[in-house]
C-alpha atoms as a PDB file:
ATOM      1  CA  UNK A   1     101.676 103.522 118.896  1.00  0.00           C
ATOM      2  CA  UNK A   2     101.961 101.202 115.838  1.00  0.00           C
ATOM      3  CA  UNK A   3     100.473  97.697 116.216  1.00  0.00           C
ATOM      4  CA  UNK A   4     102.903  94.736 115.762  1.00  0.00           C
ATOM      5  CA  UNK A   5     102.392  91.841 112.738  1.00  0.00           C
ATOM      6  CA  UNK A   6     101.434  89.516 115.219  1.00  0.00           C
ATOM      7  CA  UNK A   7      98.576  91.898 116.881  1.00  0.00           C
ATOM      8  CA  UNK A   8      97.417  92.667 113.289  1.00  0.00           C
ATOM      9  CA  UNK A   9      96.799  88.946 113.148  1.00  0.00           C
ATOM     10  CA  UNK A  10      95.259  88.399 116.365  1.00  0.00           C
ATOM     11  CA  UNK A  11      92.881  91.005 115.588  1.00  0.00           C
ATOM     12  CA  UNK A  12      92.165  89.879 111.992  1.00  0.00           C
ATOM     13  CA  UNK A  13      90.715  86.392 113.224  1.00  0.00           C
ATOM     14  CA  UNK A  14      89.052  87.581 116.367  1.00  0.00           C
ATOM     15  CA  UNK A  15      86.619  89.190 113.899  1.00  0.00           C
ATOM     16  CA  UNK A  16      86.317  86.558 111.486  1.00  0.00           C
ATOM     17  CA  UNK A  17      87.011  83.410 113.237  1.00  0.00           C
ATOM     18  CA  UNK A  18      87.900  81.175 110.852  1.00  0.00           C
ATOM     19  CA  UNK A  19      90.017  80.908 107.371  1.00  0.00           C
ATOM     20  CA  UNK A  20      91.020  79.346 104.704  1.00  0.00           C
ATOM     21  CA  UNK A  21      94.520  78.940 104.269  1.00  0.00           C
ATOM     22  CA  UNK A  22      96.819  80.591 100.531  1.00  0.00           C
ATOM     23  CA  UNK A  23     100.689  79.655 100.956  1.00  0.00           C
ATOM     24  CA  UNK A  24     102.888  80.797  98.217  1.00  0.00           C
ATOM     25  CA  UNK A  25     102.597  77.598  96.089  1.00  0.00           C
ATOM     26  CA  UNK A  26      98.733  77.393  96.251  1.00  0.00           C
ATOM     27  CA  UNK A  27      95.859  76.525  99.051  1.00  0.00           C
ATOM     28  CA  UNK A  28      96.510  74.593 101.749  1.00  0.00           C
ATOM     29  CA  UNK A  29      93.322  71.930 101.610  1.00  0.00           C
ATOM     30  CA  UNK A  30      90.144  72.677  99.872  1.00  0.00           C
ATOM     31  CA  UNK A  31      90.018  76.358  98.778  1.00  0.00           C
ATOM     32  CA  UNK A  32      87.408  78.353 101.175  1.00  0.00           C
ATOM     33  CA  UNK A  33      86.321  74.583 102.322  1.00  0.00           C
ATOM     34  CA  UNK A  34      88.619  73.973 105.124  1.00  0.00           C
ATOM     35  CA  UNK A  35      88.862  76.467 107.241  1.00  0.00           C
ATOM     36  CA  UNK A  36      91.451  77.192 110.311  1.00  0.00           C
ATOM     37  CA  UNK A  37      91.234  79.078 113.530  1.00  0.00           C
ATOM     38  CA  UNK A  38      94.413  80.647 115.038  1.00  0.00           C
ATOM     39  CA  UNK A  39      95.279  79.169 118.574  1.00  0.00           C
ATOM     40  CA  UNK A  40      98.322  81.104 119.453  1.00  0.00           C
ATOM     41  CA  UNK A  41     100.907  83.640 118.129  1.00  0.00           C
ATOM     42  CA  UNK A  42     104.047  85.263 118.835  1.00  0.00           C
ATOM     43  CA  UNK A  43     106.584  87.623 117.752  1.00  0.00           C
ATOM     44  CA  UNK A  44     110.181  87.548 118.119  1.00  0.00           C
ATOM     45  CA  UNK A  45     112.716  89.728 116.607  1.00  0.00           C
ATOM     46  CA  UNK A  46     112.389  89.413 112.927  1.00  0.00           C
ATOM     47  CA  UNK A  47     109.959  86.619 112.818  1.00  0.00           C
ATOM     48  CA  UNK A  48     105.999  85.983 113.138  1.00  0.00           C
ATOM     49  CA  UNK A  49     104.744  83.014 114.289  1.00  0.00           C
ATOM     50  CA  UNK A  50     101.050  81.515 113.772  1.00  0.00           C
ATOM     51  CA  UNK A  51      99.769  78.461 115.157  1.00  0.00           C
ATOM     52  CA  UNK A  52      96.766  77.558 113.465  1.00  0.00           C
ATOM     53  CA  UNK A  53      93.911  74.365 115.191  1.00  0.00           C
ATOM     54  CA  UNK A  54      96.982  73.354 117.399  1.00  0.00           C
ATOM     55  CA  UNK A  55      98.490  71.419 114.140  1.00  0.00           C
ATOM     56  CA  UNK A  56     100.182  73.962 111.729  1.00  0.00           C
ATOM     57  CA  UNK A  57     102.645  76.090 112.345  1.00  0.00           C
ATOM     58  CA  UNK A  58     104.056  79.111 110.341  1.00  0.00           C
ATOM     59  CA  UNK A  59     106.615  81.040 110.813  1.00  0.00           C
ATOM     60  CA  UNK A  60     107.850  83.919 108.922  1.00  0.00           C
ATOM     61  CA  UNK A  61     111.480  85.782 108.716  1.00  0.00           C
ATOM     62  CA  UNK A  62     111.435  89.206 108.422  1.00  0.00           C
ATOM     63  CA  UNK A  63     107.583  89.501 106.738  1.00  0.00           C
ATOM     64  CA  UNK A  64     106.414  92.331 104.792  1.00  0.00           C
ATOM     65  CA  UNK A  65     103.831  94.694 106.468  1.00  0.00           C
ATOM     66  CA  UNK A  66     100.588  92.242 106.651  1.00  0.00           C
ATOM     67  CA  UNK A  67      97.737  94.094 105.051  1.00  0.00           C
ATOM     68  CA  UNK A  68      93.997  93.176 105.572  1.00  0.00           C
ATOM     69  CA  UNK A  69      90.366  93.712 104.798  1.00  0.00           C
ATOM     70  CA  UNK A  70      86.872  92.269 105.631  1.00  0.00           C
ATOM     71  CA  UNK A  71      87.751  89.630 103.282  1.00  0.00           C
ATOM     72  CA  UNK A  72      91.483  88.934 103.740  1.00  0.00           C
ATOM     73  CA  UNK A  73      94.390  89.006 105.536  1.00  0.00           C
ATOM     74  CA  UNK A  74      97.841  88.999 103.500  1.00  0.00           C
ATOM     75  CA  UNK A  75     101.453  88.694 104.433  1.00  0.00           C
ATOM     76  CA  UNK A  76     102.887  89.624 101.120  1.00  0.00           C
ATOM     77  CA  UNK A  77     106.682  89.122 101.243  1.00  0.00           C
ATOM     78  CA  UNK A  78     109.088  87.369 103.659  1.00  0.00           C
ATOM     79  CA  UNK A  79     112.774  86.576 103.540  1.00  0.00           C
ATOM     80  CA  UNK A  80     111.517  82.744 104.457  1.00  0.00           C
ATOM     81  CA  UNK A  81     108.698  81.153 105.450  1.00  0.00           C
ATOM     82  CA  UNK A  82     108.200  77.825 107.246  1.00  0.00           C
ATOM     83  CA  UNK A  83     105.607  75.419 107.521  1.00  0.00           C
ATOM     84  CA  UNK A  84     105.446  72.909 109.741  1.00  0.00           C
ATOM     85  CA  UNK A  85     102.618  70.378 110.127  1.00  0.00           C
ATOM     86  CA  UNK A  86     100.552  67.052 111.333  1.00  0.00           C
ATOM     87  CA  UNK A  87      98.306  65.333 109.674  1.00  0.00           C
ATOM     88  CA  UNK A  88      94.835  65.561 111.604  1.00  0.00           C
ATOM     89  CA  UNK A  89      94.128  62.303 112.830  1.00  0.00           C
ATOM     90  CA  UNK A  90      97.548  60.433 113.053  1.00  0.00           C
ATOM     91  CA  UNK A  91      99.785  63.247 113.506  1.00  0.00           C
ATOM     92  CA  UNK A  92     102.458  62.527 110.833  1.00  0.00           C
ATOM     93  CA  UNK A  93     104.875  65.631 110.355  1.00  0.00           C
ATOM     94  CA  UNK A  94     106.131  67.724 107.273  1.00  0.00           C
ATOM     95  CA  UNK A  95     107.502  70.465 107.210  1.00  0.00           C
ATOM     96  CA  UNK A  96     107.463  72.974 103.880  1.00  0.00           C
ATOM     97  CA  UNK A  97     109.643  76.081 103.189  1.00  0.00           C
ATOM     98  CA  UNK A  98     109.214  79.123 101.044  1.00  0.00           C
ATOM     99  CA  UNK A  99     112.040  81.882 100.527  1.00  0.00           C
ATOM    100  CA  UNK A 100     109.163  83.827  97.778  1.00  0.00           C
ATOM    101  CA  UNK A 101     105.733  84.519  97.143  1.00  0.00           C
ATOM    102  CA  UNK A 102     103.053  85.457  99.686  1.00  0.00           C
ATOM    103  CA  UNK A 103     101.206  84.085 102.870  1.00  0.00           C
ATOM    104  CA  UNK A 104      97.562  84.799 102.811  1.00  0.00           C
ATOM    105  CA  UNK A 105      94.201  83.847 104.893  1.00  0.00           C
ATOM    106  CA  UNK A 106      90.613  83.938 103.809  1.00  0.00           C
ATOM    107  CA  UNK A 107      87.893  84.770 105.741  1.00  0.00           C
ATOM    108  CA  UNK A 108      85.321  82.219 106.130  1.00  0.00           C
ATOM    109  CA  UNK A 109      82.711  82.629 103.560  1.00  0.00           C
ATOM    110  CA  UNK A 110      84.642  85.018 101.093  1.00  0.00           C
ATOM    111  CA  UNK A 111      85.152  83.944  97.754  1.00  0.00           C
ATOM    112  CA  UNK A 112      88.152  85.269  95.569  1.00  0.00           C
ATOM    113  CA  UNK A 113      87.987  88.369  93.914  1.00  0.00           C
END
């Protein structure tokens, strides 16, 4: 029995905790400084969907096999990716998309290759 995208992900930050977030255009705050924690995720038909410290939301159309390691955990293709998010503090929305490039967490304390 294979495990799904989603599981792979669950398990991923069970064991580390906390991450640092790599969209396709670049880091998503500080680069290994602020650091996420997944708080629910879900799979439906071709999509993966990661809620990260109840604020940011991504969701991914038909995602390439995620790959990971102590260090990292790496979505490395989709057909689209969305990212929806609030500010912390005030709560005002945006919303990003991505049709290329990959998806990528950092474990807490890792530093790039």
């Amino acid at each position: 029995m294979s495990t799904s995208p989603d599981e792979r992900v669950v398990q991923w930050f069970e064991r580390v905790k906390l991450a640092s977030l790599e969209l396709p255009t670049g880091w998503f705050g500080r680069p290994h400084g602020d650091l996420h924690q997944l708080t629910w995720s879900g799979s439906a038909s071709r999509r993966i969907i990661l809620e990260l410290d109840e604020h940011l939301l991504l969701m991914a159309t038909d995602p390439g096999p995620v790959s990971c390691d102590e260090r990292s955990l790496t979505i490395p293709s989709f057909a689209q990716l969305v990212f929806a998010w609030e500010e912390f503090g005030n709560r005002r929305p945006h919303l990003q998309g991505f049709t290329t490039g990959a998806l990528r967490f950092w474990a807490q304390g890792s530093q790039l290759p």
